[in-house]
PDB file of N, CA and C in Angstrom:
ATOM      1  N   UNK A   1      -7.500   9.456  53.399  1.00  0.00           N
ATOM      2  CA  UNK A   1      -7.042   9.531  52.028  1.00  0.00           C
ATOM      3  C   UNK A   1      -7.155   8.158  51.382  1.00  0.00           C
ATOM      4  N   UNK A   2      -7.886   8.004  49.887  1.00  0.00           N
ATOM      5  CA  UNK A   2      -7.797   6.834  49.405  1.00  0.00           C
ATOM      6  C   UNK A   2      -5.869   6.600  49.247  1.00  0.00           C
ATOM      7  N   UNK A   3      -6.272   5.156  48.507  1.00  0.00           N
ATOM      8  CA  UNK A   3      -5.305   4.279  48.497  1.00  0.00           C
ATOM      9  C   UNK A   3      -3.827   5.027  47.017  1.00  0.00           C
ATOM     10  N   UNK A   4      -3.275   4.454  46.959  1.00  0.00           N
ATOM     11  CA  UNK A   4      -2.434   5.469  45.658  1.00  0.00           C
ATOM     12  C   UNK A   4      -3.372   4.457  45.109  1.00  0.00           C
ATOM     13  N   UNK A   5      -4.070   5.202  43.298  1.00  0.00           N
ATOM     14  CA  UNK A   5      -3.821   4.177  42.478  1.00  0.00           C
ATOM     15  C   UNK A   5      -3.204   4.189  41.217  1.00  0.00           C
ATOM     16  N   UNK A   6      -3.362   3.984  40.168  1.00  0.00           N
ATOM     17  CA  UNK A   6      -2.394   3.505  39.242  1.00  0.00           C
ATOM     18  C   UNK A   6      -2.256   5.106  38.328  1.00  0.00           C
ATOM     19  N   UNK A   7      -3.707   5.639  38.469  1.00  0.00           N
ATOM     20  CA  UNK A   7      -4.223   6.937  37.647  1.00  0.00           C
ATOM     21  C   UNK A   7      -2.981   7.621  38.960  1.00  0.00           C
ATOM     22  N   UNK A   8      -3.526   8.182  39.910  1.00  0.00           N
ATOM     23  CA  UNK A   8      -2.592   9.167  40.822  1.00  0.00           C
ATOM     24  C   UNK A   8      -1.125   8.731  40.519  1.00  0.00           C
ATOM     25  N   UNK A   9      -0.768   7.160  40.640  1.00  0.00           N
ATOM     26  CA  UNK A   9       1.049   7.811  40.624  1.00  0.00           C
ATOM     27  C   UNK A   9       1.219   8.021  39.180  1.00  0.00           C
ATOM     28  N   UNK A  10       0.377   7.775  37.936  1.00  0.00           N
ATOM     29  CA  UNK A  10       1.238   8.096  36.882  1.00  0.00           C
ATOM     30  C   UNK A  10       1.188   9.946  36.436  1.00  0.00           C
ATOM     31  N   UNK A  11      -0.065  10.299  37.408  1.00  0.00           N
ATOM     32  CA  UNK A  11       0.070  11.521  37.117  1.00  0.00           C
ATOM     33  C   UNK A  11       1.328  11.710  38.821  1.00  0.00           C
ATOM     34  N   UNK A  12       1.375  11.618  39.145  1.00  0.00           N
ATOM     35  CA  UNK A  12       2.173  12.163  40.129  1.00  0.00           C
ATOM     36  C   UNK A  12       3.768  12.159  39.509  1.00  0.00           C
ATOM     37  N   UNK A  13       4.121  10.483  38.839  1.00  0.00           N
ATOM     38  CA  UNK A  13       5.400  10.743  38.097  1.00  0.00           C
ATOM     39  C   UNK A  13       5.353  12.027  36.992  1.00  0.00           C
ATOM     40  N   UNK A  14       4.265  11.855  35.896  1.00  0.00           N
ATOM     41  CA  UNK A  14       4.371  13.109  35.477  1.00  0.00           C
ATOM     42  C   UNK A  14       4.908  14.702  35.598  1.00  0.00           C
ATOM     43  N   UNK A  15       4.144  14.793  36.367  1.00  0.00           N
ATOM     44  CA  UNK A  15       4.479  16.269  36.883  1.00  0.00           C
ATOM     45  C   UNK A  15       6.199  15.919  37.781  1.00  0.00           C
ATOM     46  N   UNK A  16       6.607  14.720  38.088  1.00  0.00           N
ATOM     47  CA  UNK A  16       8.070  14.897  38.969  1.00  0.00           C
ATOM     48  C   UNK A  16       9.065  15.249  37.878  1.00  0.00           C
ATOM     49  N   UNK A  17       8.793  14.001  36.592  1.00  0.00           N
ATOM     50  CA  UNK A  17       9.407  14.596  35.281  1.00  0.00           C
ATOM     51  C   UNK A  17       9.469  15.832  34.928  1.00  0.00           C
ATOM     52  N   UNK A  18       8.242  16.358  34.611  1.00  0.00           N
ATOM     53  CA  UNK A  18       8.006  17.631  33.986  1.00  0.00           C
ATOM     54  C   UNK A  18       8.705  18.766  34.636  1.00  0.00           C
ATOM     55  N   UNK A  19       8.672  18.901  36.142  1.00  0.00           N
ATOM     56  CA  UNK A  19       9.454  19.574  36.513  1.00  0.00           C
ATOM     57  C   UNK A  19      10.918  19.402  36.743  1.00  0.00           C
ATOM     58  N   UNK A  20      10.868  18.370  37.020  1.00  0.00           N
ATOM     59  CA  UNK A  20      12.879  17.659  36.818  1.00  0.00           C
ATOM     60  C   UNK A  20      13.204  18.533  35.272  1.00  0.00           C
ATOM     61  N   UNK A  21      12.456  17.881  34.404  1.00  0.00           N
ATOM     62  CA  UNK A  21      12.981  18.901  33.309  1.00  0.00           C
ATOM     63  C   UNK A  21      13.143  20.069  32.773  1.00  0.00           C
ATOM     64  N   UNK A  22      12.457  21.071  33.307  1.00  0.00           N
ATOM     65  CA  UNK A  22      12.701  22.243  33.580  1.00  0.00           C
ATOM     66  C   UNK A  22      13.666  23.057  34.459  1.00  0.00           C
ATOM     67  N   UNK A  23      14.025  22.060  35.201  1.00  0.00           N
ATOM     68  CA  UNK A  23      15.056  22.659  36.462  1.00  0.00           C
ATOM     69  C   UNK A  23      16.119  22.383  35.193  1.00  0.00           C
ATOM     70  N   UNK A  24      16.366  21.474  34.844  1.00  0.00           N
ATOM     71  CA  UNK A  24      17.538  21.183  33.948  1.00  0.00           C
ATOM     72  C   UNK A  24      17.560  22.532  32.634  1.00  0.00           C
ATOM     73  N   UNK A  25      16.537  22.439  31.880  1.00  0.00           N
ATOM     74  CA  UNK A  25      16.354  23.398  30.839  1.00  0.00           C
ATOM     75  C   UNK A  25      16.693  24.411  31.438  1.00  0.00           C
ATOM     76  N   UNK A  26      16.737  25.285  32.823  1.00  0.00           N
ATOM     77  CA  UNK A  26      16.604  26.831  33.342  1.00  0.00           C
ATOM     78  C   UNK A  26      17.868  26.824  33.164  1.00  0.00           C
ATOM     79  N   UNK A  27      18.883  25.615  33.756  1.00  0.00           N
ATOM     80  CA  UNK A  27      19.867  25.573  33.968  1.00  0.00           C
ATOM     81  C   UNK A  27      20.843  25.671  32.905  1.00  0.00           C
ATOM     82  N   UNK A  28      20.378  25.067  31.771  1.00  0.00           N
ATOM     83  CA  UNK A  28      21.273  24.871  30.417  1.00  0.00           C
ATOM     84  C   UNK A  28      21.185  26.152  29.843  1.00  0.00           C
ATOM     85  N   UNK A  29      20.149  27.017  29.677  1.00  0.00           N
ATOM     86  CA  UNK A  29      19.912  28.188  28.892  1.00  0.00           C
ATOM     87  C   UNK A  29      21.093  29.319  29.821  1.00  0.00           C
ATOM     88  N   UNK A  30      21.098  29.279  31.211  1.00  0.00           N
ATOM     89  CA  UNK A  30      22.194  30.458  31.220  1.00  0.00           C
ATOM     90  C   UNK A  30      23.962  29.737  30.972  1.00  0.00           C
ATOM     91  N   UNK A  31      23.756  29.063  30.312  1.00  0.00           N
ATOM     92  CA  UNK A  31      25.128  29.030  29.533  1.00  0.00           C
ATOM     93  C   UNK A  31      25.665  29.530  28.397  1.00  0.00           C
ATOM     94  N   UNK A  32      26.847  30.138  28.310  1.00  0.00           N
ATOM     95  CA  UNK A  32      27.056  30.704  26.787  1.00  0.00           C
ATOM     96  C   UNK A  32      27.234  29.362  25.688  1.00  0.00           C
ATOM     97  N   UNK A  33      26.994  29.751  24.604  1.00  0.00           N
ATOM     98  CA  UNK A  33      27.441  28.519  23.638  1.00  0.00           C
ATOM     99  C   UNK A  33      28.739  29.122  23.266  1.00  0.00           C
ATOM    100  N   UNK A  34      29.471  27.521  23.421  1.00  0.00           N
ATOM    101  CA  UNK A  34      31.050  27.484  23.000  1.00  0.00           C
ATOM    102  C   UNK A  34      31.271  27.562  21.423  1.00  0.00           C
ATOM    103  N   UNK A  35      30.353  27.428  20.746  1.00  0.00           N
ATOM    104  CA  UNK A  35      30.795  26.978  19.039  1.00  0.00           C
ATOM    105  C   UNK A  35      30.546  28.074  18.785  1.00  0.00           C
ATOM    106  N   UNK A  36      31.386  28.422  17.207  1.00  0.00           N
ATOM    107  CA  UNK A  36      31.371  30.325  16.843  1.00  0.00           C
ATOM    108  C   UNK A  36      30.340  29.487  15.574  1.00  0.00           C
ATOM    109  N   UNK A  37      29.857  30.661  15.452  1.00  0.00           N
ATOM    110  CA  UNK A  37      28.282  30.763  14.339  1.00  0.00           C
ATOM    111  C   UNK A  37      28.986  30.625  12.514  1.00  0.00           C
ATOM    112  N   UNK A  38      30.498  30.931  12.389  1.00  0.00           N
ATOM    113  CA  UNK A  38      30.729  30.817  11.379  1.00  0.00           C
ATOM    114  C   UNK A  38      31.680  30.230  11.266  1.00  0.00           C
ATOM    115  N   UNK A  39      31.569  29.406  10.736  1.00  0.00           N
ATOM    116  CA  UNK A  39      32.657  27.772  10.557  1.00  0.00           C
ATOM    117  C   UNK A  39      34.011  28.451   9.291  1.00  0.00           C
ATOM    118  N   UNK A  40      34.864  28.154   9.613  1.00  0.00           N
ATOM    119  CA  UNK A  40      35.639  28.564   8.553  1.00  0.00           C
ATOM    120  C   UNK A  40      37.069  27.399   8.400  1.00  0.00           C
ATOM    121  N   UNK A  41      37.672  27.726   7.047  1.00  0.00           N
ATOM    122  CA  UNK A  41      38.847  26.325   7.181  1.00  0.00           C
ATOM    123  C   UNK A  41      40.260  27.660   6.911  1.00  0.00           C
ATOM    124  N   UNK A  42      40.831  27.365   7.294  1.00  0.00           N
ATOM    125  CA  UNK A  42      42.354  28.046   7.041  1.00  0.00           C
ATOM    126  C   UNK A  42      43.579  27.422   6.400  1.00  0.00           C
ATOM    127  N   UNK A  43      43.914  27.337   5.115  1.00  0.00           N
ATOM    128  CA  UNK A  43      44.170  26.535   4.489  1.00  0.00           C
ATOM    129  C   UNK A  43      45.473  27.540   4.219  1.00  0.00           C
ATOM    130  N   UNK A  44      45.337  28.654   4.798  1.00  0.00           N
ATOM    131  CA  UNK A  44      46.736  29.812   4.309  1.00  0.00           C
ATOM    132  C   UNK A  44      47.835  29.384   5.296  1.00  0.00           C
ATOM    133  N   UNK A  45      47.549  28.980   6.153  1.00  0.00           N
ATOM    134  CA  UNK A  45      48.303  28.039   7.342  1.00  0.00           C
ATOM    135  C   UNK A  45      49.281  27.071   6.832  1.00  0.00           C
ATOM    136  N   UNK A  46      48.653  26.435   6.217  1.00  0.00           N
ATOM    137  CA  UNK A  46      49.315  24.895   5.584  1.00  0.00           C
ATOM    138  C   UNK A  46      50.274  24.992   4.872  1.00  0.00           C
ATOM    139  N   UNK A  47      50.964  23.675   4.349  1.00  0.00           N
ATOM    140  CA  UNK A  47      51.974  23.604   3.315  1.00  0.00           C
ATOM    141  C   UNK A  47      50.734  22.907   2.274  1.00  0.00           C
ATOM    142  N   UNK A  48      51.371  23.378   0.892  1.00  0.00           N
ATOM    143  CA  UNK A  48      50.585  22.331  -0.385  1.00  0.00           C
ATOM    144  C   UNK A  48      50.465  20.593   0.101  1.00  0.00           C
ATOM    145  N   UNK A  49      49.532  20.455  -0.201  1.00  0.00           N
ATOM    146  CA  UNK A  49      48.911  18.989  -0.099  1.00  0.00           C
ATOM    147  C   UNK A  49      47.710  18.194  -0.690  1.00  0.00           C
ATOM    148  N   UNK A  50      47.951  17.496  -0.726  1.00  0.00           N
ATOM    149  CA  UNK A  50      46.613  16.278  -1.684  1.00  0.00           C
ATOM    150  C   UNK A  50      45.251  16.102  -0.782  1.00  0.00           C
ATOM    151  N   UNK A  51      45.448  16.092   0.825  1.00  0.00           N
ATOM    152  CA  UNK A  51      44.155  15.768   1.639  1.00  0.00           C
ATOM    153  C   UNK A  51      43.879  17.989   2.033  1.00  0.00           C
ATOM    154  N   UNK A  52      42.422  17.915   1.724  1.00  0.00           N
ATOM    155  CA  UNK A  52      41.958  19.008   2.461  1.00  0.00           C
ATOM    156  C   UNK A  52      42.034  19.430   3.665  1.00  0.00           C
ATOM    157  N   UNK A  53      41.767  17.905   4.649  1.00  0.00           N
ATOM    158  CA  UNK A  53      41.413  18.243   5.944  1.00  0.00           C
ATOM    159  C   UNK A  53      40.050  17.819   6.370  1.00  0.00           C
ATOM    160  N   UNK A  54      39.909  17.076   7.728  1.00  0.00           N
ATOM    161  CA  UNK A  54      39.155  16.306   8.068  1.00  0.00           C
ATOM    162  C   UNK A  54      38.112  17.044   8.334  1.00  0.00           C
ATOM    163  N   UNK A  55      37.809  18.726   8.274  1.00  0.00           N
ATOM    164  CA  UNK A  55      36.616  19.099   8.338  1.00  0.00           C
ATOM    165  C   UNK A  55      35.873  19.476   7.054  1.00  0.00           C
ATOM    166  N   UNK A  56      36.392  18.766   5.732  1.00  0.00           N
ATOM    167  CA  UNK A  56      35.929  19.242   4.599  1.00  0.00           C
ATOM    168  C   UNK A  56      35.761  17.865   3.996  1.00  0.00           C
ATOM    169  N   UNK A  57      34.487  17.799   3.039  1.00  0.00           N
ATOM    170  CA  UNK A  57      34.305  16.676   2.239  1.00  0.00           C
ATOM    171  C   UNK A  57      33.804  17.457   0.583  1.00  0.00           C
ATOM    172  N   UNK A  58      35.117  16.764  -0.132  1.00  0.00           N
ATOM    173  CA  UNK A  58      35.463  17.026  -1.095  1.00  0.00           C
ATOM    174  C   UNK A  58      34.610  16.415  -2.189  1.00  0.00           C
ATOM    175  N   UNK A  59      33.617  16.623  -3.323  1.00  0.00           N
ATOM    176  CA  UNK A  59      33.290  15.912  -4.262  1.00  0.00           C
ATOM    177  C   UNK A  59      33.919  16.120  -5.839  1.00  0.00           C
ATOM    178  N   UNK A  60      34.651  15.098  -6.179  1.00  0.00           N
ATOM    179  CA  UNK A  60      35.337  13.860  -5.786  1.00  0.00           C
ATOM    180  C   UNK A  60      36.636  14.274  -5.515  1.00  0.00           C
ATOM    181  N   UNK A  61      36.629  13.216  -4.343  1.00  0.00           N
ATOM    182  CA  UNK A  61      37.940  13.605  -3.330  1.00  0.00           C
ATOM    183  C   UNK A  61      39.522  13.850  -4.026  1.00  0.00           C
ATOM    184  N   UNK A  62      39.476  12.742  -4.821  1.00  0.00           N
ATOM    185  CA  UNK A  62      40.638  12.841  -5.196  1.00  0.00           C
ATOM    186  C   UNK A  62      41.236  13.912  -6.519  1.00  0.00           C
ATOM    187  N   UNK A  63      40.397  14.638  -6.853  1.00  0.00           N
ATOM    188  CA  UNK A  63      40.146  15.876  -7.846  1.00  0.00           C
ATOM    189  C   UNK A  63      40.549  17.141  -7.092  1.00  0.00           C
ATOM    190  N   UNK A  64      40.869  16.998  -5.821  1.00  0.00           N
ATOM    191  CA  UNK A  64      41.261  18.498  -5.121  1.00  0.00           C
ATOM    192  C   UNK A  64      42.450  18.198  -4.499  1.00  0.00           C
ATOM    193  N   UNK A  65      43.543  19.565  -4.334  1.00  0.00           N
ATOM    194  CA  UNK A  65      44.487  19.638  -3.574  1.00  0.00           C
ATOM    195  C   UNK A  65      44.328  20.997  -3.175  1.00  0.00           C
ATOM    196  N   UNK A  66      45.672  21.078  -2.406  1.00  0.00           N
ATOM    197  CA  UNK A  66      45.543  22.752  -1.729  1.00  0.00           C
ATOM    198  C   UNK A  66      46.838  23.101  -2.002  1.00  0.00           C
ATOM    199  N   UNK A  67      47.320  24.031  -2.838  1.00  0.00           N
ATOM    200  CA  UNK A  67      47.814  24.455  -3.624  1.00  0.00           C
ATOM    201  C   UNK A  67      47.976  26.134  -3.005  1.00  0.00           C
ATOM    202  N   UNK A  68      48.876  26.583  -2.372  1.00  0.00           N
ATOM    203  CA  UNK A  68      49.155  28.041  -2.070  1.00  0.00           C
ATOM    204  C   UNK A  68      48.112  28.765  -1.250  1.00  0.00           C
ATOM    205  N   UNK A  69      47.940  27.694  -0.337  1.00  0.00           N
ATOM    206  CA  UNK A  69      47.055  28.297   0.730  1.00  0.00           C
ATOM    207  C   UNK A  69      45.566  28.598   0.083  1.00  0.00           C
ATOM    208  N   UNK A  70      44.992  27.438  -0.770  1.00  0.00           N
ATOM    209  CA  UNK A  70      43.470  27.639  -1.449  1.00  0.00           C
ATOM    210  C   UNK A  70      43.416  26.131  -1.955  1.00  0.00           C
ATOM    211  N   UNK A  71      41.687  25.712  -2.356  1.00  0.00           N
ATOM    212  CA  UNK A  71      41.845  24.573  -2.646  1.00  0.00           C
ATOM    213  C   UNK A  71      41.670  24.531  -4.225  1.00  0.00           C
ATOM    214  N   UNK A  72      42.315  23.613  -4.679  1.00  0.00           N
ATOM    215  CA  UNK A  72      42.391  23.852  -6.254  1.00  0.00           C
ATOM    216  C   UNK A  72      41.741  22.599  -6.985  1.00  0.00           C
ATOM    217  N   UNK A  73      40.887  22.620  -8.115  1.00  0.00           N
ATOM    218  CA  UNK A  73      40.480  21.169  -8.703  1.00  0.00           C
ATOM    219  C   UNK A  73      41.445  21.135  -9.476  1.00  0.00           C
ATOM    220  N   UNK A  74      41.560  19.670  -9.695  1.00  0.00           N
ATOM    221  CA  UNK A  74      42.832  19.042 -10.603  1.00  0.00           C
ATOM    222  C   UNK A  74      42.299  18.554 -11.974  1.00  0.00           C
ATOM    223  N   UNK A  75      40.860  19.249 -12.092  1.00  0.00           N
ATOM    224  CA  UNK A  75      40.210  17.880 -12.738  1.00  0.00           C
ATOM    225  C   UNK A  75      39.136  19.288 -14.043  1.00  0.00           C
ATOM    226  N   UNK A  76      38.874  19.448 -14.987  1.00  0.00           N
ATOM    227  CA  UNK A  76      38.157  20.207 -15.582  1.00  0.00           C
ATOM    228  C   UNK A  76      36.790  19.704 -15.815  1.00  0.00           C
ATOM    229  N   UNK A  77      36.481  18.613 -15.533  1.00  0.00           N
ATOM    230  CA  UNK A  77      34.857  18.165 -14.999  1.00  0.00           C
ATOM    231  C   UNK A  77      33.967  19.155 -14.419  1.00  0.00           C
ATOM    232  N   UNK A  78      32.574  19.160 -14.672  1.00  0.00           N
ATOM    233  CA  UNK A  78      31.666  19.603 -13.906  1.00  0.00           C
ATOM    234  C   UNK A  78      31.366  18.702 -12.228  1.00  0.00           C
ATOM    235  N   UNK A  79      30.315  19.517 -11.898  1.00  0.00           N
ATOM    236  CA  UNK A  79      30.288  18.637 -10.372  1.00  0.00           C
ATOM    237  C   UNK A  79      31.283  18.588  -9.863  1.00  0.00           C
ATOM    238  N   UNK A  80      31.905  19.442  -9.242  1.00  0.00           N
ATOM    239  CA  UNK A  80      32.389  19.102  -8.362  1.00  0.00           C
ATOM    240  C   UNK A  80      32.496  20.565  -7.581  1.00  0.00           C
ATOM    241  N   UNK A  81      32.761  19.898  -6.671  1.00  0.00           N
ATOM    242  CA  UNK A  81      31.992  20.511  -5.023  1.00  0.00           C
ATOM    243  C   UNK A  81      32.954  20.351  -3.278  1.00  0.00           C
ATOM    244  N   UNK A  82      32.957  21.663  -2.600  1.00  0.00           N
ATOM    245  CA  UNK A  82      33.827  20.929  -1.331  1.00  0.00           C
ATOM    246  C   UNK A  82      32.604  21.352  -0.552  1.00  0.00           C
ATOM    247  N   UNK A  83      32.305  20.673   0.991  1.00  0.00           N
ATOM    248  CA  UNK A  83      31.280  20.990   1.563  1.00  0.00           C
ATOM    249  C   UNK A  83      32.332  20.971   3.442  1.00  0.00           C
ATOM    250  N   UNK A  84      31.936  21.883   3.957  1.00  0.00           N
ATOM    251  CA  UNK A  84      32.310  21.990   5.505  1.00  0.00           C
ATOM    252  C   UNK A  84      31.389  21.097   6.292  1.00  0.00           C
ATOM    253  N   UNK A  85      32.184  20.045   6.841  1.00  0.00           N
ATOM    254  CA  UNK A  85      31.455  19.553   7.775  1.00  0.00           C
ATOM    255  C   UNK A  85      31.100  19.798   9.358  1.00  0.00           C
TER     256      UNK A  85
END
């Protein structure tokens, strides 16, 4: 057998990768996913307050409160916007 050379081990690492990564990928796919598909905020929970909540970004922030379990603008401006993060 020739000698290793530089061509053989980089294909030889290749293919060790390529398959290392597939053992991993077979492995990840039979897992269930933990996160639910529809994000939601529950704000009927709460008492009235000035901050939304750290999974919501408010445009402009300080124009919203939550007001009877909903979020309310304080402000009769256009633009404005809450977004789920």
């Amino acid at each position: 057998m020739s000698s290793l050379t530089r061509r053989l081990a980089l294909k030889l690492f290749g293919i060790g990768a390529a398959l290392f990564g597939l053992e991993k990928r077979s492995q990840a796919q039979g897992k269930p996913e933990a996160k639910s598909s529809d994000p939601t905020v529950s704000w009927s929970n709460t008492h009235d307050r000035v901050w939304l909540g750290a999974d919501c970004w408010a445009n402009p922030m300080e124009d919203w409160r939550i007001v009877d379990g909903a979020a309310e603008c304080q402000s009769i401006g256009g633009d404005r916007n809450i977004h789920l993060i």
